[in-house]
Protein backbone atom coordinates (compact mmCIF):
# COMPACT_ATOMS: atom_id res chain seq x y z
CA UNK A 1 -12.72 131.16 -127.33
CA UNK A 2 -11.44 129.47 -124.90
CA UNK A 3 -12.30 125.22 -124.96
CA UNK A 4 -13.57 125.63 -121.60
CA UNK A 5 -15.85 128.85 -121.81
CA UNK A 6 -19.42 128.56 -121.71
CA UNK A 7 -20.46 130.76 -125.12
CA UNK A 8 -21.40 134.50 -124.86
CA UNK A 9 -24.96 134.02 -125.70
CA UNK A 10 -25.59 131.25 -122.99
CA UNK A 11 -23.07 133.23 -120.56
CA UNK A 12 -25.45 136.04 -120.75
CA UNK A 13 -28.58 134.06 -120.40
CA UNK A 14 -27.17 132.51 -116.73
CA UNK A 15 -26.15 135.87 -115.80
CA UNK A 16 -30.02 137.20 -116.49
CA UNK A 17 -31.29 134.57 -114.30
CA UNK A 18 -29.19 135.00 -111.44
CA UNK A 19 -30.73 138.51 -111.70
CA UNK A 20 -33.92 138.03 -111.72
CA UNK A 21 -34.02 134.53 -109.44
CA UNK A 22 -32.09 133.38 -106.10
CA UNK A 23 -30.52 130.90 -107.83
CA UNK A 24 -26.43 130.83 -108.39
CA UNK A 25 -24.75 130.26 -111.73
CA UNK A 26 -23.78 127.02 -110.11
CA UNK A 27 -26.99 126.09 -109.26
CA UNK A 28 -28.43 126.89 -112.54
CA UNK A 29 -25.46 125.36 -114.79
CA UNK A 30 -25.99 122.21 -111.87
CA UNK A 31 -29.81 122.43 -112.56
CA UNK A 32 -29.51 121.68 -116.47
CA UNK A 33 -26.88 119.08 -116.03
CA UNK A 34 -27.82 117.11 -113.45
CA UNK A 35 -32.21 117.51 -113.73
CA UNK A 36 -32.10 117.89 -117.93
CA UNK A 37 -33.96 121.44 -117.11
CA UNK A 38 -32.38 123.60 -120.29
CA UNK A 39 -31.57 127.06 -120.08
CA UNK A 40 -34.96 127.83 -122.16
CA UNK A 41 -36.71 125.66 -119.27
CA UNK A 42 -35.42 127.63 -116.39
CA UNK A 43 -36.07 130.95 -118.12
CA UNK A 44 -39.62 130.46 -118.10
CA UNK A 45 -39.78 128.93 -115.13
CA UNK A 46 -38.31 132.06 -113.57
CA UNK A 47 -40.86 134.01 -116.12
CA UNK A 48 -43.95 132.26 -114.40
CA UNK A 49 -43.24 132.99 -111.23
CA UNK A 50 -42.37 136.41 -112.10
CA UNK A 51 -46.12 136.28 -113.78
CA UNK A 52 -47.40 135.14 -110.58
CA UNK A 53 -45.92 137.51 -108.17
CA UNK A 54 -47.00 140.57 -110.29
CA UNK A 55 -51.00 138.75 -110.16
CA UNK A 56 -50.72 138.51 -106.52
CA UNK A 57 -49.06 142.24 -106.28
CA UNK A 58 -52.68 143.12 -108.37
CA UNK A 59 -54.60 141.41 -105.65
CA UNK A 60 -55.42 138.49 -108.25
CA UNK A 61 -56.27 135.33 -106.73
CA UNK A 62 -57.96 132.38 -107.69
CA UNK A 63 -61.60 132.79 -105.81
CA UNK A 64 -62.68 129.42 -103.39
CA UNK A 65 -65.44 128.35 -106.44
CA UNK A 66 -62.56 128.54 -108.86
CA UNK A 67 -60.11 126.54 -106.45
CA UNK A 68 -63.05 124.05 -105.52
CA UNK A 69 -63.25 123.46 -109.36
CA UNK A 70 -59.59 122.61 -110.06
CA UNK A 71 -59.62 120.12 -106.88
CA UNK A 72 -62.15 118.48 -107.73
CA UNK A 73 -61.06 118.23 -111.34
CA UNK A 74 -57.99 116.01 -110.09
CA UNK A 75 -59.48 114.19 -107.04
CA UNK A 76 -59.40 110.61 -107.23
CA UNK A 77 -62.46 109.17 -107.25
């Protein structure tokens, strides 16, 4: 291998998450460097909002009670 390759497993990994997000292999190698956010991190990250998108695709929303509840949870006060 060459000193300066990134390993197979973790070459593979960046490559799935440029698939599945916007983000660059630049971005996402800058991303764990430069904000400590590992490869694991991002992954789920990406994974959550994936989770998300399919809830809203379902029609599954938060109702204004339920939204209401979580405000006022974490209002100062």
């Amino acid at each position: 291998m060459d000193q300066d390759a990134i390993p197979e497993d973790l070459d593979r990994r960046i490559d799935a998450l440029t698939e599945r997000s916007t983000l660059t292999r630049s971005r996402i190698i800058e991303d764990a460097l430069s904000n400590g956010r590992t490869l694991a991190w991002q992954e789920r990250w990406v994974a959550g909002i994936e989770q998300g998108l399919a809830e809203a695709d379902r029609g599954e929303f938060a109702s204004e009670d339920e939204l209401a509840a979580v405000l006022n949870r974490y209002a100062a006060g």
